[in-house]
N, C-alpha and C. Protein backbone atom coordinates (compact mmCIF):
# COMPACT_ATOMS: atom_id res chain seq x y z
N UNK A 1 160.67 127.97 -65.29
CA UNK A 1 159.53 128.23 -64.42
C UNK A 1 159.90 127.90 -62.97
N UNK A 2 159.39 128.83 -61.95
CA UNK A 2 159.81 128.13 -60.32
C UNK A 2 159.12 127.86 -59.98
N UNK A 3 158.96 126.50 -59.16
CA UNK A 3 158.16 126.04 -58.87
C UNK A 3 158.59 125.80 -57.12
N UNK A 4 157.96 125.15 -56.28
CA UNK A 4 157.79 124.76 -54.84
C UNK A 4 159.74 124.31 -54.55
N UNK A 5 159.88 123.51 -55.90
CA UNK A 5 161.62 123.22 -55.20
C UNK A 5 162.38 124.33 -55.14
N UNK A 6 162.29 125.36 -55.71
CA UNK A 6 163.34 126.32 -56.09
C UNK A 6 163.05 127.24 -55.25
N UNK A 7 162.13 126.96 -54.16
CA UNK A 7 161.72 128.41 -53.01
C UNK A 7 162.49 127.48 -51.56
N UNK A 8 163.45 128.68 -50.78
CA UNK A 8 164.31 127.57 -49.77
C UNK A 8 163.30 128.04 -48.80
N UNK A 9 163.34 127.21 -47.69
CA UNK A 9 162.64 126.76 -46.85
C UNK A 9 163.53 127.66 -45.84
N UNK A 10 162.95 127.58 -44.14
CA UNK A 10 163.84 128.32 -43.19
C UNK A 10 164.74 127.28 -42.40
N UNK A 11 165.55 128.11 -41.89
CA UNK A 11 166.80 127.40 -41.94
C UNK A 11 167.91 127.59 -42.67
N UNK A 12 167.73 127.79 -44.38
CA UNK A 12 168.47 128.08 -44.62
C UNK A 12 169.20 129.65 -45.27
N UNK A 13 170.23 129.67 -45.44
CA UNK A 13 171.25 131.08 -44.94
C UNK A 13 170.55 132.18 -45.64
N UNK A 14 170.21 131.61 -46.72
CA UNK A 14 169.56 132.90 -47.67
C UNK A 14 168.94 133.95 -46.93
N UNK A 15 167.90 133.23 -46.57
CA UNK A 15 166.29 133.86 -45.52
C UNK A 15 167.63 134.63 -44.69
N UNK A 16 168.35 134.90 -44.22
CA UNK A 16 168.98 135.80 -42.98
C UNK A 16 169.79 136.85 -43.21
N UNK A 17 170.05 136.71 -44.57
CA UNK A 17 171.05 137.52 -44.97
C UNK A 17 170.88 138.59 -45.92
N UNK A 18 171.02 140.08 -45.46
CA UNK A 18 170.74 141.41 -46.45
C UNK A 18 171.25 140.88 -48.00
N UNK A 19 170.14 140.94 -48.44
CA UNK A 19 170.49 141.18 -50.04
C UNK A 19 171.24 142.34 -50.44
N UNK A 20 171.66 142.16 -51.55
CA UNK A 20 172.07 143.29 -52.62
C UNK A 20 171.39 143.58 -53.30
N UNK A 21 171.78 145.20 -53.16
CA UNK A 21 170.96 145.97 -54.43
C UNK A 21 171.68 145.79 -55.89
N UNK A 22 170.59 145.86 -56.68
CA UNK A 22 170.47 145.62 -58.14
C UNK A 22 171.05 146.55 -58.82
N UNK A 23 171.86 146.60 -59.35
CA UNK A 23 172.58 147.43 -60.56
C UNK A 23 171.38 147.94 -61.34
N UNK A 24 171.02 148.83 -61.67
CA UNK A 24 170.14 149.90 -62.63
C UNK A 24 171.20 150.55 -64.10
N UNK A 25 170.65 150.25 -64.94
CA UNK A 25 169.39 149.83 -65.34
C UNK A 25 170.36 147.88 -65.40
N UNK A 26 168.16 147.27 -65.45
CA UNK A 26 169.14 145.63 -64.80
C UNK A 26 168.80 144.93 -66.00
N UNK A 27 169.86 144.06 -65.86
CA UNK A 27 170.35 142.66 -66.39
C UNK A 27 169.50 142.23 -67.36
N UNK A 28 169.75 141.51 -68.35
CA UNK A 28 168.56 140.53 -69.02
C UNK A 28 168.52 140.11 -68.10
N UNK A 29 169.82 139.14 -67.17
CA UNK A 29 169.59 137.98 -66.26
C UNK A 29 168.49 138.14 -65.57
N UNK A 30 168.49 139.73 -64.66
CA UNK A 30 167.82 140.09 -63.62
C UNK A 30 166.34 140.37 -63.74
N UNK A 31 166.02 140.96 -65.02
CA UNK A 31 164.61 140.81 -65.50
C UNK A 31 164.10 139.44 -65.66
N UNK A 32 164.94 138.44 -66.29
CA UNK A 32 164.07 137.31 -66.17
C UNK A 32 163.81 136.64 -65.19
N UNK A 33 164.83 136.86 -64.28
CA UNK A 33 164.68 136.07 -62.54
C UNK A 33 163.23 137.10 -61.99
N UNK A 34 163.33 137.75 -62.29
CA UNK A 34 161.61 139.14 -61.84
C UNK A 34 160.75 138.51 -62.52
N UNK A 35 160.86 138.43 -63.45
CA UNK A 35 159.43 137.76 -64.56
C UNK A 35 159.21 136.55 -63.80
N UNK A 36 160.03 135.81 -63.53
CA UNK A 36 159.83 134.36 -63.22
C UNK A 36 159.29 134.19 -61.95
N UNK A 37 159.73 135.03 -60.71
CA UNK A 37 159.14 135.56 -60.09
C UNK A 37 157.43 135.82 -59.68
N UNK A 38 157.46 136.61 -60.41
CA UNK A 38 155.47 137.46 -61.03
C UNK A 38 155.38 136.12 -61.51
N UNK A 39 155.88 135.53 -62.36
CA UNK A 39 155.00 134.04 -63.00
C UNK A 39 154.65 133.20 -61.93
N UNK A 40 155.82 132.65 -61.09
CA UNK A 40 155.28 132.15 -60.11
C UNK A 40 154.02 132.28 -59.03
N UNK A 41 153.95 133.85 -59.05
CA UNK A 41 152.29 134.15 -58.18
C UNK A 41 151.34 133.96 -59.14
N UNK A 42 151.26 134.49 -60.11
CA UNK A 42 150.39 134.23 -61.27
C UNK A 42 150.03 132.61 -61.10
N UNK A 43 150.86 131.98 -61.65
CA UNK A 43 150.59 130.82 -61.71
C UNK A 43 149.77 129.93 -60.28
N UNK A 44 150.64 130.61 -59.23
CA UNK A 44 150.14 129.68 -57.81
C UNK A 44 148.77 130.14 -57.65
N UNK A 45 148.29 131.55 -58.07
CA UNK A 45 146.66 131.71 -58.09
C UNK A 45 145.84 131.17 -58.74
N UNK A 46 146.17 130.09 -59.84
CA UNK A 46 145.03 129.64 -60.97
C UNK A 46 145.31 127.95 -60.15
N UNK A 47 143.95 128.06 -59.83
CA UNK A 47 143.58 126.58 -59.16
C UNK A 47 144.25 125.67 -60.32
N UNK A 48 144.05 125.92 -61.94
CA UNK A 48 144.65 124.44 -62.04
C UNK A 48 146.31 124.27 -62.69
N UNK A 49 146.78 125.18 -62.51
CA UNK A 49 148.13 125.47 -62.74
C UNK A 49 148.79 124.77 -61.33
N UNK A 50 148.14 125.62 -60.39
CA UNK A 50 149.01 125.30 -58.91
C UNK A 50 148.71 123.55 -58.07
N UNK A 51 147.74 123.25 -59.12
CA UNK A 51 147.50 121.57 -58.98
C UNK A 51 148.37 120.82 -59.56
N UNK A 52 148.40 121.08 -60.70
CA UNK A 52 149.62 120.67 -62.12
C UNK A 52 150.60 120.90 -61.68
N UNK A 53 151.31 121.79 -61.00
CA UNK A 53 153.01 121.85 -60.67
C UNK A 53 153.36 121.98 -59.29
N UNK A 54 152.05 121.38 -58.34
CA UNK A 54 151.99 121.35 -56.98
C UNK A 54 152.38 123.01 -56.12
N UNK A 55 152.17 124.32 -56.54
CA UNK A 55 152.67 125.16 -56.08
C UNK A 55 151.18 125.99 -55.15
N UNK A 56 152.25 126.03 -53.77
CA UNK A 56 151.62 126.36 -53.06
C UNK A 56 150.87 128.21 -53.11
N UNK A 57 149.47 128.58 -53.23
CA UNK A 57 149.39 129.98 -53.75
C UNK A 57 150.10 130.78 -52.51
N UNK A 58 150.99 131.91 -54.01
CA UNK A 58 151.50 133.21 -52.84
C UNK A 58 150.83 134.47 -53.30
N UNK A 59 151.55 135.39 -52.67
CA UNK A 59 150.78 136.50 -53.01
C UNK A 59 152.16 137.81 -53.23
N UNK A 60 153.21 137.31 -52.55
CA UNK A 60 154.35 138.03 -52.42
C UNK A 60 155.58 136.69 -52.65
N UNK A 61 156.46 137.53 -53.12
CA UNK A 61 157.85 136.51 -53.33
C UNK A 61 158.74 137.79 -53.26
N UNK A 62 159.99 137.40 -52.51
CA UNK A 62 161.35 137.89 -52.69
C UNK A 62 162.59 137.21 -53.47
N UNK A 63 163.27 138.05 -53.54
CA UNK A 63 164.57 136.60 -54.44
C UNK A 63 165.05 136.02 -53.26
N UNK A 64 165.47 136.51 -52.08
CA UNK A 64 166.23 135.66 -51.19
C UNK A 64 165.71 134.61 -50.92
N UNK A 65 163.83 134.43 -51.75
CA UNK A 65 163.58 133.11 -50.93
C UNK A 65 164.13 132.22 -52.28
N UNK A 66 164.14 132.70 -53.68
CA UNK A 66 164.68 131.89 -54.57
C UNK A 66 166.50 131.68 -54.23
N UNK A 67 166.99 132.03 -53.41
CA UNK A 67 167.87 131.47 -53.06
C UNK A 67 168.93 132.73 -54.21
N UNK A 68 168.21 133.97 -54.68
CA UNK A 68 168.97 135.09 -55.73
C UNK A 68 169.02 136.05 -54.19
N UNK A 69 170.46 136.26 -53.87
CA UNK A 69 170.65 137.34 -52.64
C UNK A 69 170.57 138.57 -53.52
N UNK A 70 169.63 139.02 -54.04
CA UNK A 70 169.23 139.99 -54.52
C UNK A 70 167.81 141.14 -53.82
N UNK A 71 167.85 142.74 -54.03
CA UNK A 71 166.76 143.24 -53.67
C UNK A 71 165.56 143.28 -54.82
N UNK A 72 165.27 142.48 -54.89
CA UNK A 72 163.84 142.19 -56.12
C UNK A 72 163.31 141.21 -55.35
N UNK A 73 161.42 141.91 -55.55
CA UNK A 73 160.05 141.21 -55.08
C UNK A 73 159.13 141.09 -56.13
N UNK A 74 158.46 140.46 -56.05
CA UNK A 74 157.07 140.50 -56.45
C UNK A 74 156.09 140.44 -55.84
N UNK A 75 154.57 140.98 -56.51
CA UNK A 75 153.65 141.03 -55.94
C UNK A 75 152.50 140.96 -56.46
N UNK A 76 151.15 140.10 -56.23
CA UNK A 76 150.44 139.81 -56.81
C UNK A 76 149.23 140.11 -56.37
N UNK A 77 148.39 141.03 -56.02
CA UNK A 77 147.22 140.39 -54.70
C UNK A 77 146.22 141.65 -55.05
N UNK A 78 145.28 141.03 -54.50
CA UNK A 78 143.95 141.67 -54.46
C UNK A 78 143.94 142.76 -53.17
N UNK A 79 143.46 144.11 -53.13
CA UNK A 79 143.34 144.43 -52.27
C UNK A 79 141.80 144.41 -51.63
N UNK A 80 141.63 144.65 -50.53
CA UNK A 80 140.23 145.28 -49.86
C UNK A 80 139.07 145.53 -50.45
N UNK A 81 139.24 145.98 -51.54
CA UNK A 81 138.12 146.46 -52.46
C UNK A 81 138.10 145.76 -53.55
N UNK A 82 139.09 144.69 -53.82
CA UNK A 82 138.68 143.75 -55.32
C UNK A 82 139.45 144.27 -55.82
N UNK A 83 140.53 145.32 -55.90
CA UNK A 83 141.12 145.55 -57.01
C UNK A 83 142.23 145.00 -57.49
N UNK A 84 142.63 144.31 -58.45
CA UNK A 84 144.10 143.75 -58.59
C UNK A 84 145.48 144.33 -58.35
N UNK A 85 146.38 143.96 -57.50
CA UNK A 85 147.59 145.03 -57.90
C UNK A 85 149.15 143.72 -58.11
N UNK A 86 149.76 144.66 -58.92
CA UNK A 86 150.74 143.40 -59.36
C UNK A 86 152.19 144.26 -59.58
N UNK A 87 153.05 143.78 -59.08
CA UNK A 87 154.35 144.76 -59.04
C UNK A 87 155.50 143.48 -59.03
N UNK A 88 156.29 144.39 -59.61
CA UNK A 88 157.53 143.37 -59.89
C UNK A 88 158.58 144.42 -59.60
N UNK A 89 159.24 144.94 -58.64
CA UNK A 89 160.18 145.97 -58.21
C UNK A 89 161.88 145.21 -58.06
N UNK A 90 162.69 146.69 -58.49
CA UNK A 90 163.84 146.23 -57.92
C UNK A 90 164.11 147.35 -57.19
N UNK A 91 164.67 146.75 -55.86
CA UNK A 91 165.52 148.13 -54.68
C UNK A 91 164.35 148.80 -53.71
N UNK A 92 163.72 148.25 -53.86
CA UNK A 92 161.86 148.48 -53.04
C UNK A 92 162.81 148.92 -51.40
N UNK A 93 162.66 150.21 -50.88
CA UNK A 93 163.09 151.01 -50.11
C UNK A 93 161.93 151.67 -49.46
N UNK A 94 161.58 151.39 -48.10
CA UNK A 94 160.36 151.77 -47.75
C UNK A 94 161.60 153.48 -47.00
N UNK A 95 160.53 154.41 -47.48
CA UNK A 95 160.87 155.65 -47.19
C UNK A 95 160.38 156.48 -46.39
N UNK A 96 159.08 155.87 -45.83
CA UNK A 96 158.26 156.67 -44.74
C UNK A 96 157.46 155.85 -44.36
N UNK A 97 156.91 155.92 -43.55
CA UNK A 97 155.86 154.77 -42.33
C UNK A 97 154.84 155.59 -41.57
N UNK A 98 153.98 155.40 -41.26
CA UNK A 98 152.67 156.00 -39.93
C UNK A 98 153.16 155.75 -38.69
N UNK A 99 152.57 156.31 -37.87
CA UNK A 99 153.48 155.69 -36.80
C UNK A 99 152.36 154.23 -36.16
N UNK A 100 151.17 154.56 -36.48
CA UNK A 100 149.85 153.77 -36.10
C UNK A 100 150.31 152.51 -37.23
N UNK A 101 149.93 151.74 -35.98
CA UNK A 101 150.01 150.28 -36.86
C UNK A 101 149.45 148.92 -37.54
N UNK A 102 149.12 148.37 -37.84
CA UNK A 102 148.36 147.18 -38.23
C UNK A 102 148.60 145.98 -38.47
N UNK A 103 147.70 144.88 -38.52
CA UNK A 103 147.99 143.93 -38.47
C UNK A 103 146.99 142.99 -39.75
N UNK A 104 147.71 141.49 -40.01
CA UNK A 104 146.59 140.64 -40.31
C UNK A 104 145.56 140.12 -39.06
N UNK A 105 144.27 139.72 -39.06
CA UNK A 105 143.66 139.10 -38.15
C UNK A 105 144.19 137.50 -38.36
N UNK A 106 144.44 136.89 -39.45
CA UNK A 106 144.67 135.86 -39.79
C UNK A 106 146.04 135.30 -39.47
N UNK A 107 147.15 136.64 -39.53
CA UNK A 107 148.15 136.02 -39.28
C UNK A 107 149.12 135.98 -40.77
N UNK A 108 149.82 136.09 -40.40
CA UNK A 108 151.02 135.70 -41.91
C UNK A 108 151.49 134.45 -41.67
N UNK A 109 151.39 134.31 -43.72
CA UNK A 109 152.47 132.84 -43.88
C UNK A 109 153.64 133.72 -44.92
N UNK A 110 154.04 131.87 -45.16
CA UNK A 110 155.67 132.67 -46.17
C UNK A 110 155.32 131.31 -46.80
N UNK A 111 155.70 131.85 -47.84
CA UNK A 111 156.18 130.13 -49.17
C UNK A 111 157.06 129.66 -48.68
N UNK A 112 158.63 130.21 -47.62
CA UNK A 112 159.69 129.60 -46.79
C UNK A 112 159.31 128.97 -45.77
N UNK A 113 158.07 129.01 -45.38
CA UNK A 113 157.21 128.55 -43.81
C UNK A 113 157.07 127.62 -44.32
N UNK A 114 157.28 126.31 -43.77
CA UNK A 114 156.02 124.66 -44.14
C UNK A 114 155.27 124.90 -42.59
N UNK A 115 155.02 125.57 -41.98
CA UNK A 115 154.40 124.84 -40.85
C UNK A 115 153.73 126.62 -40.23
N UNK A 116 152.23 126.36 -39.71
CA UNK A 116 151.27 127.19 -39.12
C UNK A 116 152.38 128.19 -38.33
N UNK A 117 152.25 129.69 -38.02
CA UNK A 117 153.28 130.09 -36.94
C UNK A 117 152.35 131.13 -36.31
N UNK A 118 151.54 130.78 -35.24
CA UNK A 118 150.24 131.31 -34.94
C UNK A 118 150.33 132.66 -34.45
N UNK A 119 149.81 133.64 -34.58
CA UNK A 119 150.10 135.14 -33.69
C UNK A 119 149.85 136.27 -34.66
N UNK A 120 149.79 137.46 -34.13
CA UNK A 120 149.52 138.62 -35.04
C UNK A 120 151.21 139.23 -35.32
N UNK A 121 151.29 140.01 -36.49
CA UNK A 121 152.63 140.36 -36.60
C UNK A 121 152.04 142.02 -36.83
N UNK A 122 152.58 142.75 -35.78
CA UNK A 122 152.53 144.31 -36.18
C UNK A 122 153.13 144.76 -37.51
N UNK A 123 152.42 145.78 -37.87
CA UNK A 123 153.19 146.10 -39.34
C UNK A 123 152.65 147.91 -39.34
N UNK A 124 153.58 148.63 -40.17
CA UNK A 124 153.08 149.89 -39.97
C UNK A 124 152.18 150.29 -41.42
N UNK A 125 150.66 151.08 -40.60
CA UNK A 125 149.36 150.75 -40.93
C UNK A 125 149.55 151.61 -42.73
N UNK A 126 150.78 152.62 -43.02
CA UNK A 126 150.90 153.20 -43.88
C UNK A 126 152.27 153.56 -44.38
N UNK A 127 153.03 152.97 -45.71
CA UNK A 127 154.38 153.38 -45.97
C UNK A 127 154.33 154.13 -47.36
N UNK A 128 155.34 154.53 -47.71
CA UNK A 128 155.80 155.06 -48.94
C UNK A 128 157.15 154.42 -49.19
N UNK A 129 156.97 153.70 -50.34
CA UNK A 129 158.01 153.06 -50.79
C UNK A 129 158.41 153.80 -51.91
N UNK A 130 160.18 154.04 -52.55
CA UNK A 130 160.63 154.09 -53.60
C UNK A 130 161.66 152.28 -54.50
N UNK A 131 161.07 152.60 -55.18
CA UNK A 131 161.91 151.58 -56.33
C UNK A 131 161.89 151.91 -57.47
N UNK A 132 162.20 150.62 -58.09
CA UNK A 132 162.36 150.62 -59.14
C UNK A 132 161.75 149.66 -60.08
N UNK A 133 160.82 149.79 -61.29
CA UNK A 133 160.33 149.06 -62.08
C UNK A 133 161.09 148.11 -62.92
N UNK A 134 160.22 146.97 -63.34
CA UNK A 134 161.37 145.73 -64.19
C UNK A 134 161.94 146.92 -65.27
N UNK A 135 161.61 147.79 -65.56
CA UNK A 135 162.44 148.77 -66.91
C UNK A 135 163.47 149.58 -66.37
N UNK A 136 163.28 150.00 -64.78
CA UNK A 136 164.53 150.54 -64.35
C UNK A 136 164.12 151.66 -64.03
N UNK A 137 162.94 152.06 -64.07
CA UNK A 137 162.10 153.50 -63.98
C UNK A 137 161.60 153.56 -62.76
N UNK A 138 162.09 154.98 -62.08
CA UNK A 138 161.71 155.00 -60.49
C UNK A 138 160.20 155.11 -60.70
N UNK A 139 160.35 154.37 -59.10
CA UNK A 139 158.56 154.61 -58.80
C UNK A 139 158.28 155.00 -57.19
N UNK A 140 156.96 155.66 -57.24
CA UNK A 140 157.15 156.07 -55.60
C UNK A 140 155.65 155.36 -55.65
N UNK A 141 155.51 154.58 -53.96
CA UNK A 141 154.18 154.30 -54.24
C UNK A 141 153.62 154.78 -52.62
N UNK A 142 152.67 154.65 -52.26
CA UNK A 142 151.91 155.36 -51.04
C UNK A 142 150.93 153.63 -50.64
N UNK A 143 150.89 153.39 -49.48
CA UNK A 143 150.43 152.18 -49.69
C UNK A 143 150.03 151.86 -48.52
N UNK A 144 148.59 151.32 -48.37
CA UNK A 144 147.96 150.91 -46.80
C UNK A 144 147.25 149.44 -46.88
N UNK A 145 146.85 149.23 -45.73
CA UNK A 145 145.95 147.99 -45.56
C UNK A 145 146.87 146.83 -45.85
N UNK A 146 146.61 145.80 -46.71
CA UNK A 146 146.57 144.54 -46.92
C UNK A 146 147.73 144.99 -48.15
N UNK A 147 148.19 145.60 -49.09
CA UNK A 147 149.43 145.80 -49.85
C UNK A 147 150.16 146.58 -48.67
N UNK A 148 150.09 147.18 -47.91
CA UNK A 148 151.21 147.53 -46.94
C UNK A 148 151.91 146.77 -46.09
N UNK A 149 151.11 145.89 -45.39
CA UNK A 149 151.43 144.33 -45.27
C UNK A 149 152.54 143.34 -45.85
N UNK A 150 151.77 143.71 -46.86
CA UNK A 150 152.18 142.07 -47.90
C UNK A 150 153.84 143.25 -48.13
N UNK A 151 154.26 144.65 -48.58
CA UNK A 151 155.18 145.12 -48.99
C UNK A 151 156.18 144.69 -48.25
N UNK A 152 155.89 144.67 -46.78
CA UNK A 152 156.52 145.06 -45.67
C UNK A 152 157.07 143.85 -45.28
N UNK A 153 156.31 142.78 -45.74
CA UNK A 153 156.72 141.23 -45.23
C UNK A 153 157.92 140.72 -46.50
N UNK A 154 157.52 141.22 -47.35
CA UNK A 154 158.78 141.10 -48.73
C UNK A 154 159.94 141.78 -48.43
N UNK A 155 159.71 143.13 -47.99
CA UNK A 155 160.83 143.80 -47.86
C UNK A 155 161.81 143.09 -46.66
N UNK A 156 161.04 142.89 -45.63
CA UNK A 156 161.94 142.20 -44.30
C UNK A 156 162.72 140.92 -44.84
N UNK A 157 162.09 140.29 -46.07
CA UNK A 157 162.79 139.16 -46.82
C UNK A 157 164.57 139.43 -47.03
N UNK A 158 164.55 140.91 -47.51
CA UNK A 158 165.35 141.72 -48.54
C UNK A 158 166.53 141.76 -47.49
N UNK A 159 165.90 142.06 -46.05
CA UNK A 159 166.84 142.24 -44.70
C UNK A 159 167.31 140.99 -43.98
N UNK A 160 166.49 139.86 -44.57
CA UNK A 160 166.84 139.31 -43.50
C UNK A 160 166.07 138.57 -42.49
N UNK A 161 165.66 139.06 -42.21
CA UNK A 161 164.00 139.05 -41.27
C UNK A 161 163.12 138.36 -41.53
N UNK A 162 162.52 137.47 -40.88
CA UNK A 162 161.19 136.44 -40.91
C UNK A 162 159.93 137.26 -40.31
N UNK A 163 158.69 137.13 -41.33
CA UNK A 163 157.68 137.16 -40.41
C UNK A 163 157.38 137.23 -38.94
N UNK A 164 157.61 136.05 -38.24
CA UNK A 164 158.25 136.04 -37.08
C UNK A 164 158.64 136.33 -36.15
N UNK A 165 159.47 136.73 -36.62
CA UNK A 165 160.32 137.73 -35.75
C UNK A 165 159.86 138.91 -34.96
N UNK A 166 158.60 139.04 -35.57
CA UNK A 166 157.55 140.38 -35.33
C UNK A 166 156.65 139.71 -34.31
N UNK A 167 156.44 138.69 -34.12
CA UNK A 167 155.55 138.20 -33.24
C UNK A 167 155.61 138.34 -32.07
N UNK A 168 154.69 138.52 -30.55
CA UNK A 168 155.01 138.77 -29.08
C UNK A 168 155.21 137.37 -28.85
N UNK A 169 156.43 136.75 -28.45
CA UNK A 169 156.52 135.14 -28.09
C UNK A 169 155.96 134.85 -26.87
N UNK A 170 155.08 135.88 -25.81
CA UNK A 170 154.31 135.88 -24.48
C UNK A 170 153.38 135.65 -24.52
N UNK A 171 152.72 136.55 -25.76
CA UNK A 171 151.68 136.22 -26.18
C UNK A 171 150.82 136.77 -27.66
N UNK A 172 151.45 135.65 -28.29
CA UNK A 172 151.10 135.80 -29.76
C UNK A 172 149.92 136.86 -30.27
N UNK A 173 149.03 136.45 -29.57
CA UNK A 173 147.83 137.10 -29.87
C UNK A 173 147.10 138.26 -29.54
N UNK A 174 148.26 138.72 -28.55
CA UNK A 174 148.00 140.24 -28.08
C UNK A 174 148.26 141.39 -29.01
N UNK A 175 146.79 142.04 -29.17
CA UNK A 175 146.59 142.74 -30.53
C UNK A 175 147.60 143.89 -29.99
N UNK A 176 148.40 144.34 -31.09
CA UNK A 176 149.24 145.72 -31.30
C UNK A 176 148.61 146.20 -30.93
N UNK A 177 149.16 147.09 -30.21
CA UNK A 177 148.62 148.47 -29.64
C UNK A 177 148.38 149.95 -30.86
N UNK A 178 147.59 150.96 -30.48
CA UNK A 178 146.69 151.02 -31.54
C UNK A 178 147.48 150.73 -33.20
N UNK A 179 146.68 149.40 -32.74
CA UNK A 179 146.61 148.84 -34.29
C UNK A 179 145.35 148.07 -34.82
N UNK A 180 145.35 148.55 -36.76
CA UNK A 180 143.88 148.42 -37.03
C UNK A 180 143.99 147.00 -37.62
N UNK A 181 142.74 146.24 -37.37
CA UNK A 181 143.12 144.80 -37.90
C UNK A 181 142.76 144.80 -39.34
N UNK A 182 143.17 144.15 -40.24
CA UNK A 182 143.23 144.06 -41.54
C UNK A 182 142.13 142.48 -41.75
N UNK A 183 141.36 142.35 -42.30
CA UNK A 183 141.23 141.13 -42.88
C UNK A 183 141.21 140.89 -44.61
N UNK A 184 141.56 139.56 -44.33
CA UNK A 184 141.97 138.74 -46.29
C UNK A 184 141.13 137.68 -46.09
């Protein structure tokens, strides 16, 4: 099971460095590092699980933050309308974008973050991703709002890239230009 120790913090090399793509069709190894993965959000959403093994709730995980330089995410989260969505991908390849963009009002965290990192992070308001399912079976998905977001902040995991990095360091809080605000 992973818990809070087994997610690296920033700073270290993992978080910076392009993963590798996953051999298809994958691994026992690689399916169970995915499962474990999805378990981990699962778990950090049930108030008394994430009390019991101190885990902070996520909503997205990459392997690079488990310290696996691998392209596999997970994903757990509610969208806009209440609906559940839950994905466990390998090779998640965003293939098209809007050019109009969006944001959280709230701001992004990371399970690699310990500390507040205040500001809006632009994100583009609509992508189409291809991957691949824990069985190895392509998938194409079309994806806006609050899962376009959350895709986009996993995927930058995959590259390399912090949250962060997206931020105006002049001034944090200067809303993207036309961009629609998202709230969670």
């Amino acid at each position: 099971m992973i818990t809070m120790e087994d997610i690296v913090r920033e700073g270290h090399p993992a978080l910076r460095e392009p993963a590798s793509e996953v051999p298809l069709p994958p691994s026992a190894e690689d399916n169970d590092t995915l499962k474990q993965m999805l378990d981990y959000l699962q778990n950090s959403q049930d108030p008394e699980l994430a009390e019991k093994y101190g885990l902070r709730p996520g909503i997205g995980l990459a392997a690079p933050q488990i310290n696996v330089k691998k392209r596999m995410i997970a994903i757990h989260t509610m969208d806009e309308q209440g609906k559940q969505h839950t994905y466990a991908l390998y090779n998640p390849k965003i293939i098209s974008h809007s050019v109009e963009k969006s944001y959280l009002t709230s701001g992004e965290g990371c399970l690699s973050v310990d500390r507040s990192v205040p500001g809006f992070v632009p994100r583009n308001a609509r992508i189409r991703v291809k991957a691949a399912d824990i069985d190895g079976n392509p998938v194409e998905l079309r994806l806006k709002g609050l899962l376009s977001i959350v895709f986009q902040h996993e995927i930058d995991h995959l590259n390399g890239v912090m949250f962060y990095d997206h931020i105006n360091e002049e001034e944090p809080f200067a809303q993207p230009e036309q961009a629609t605000p998202v709230e969670r």
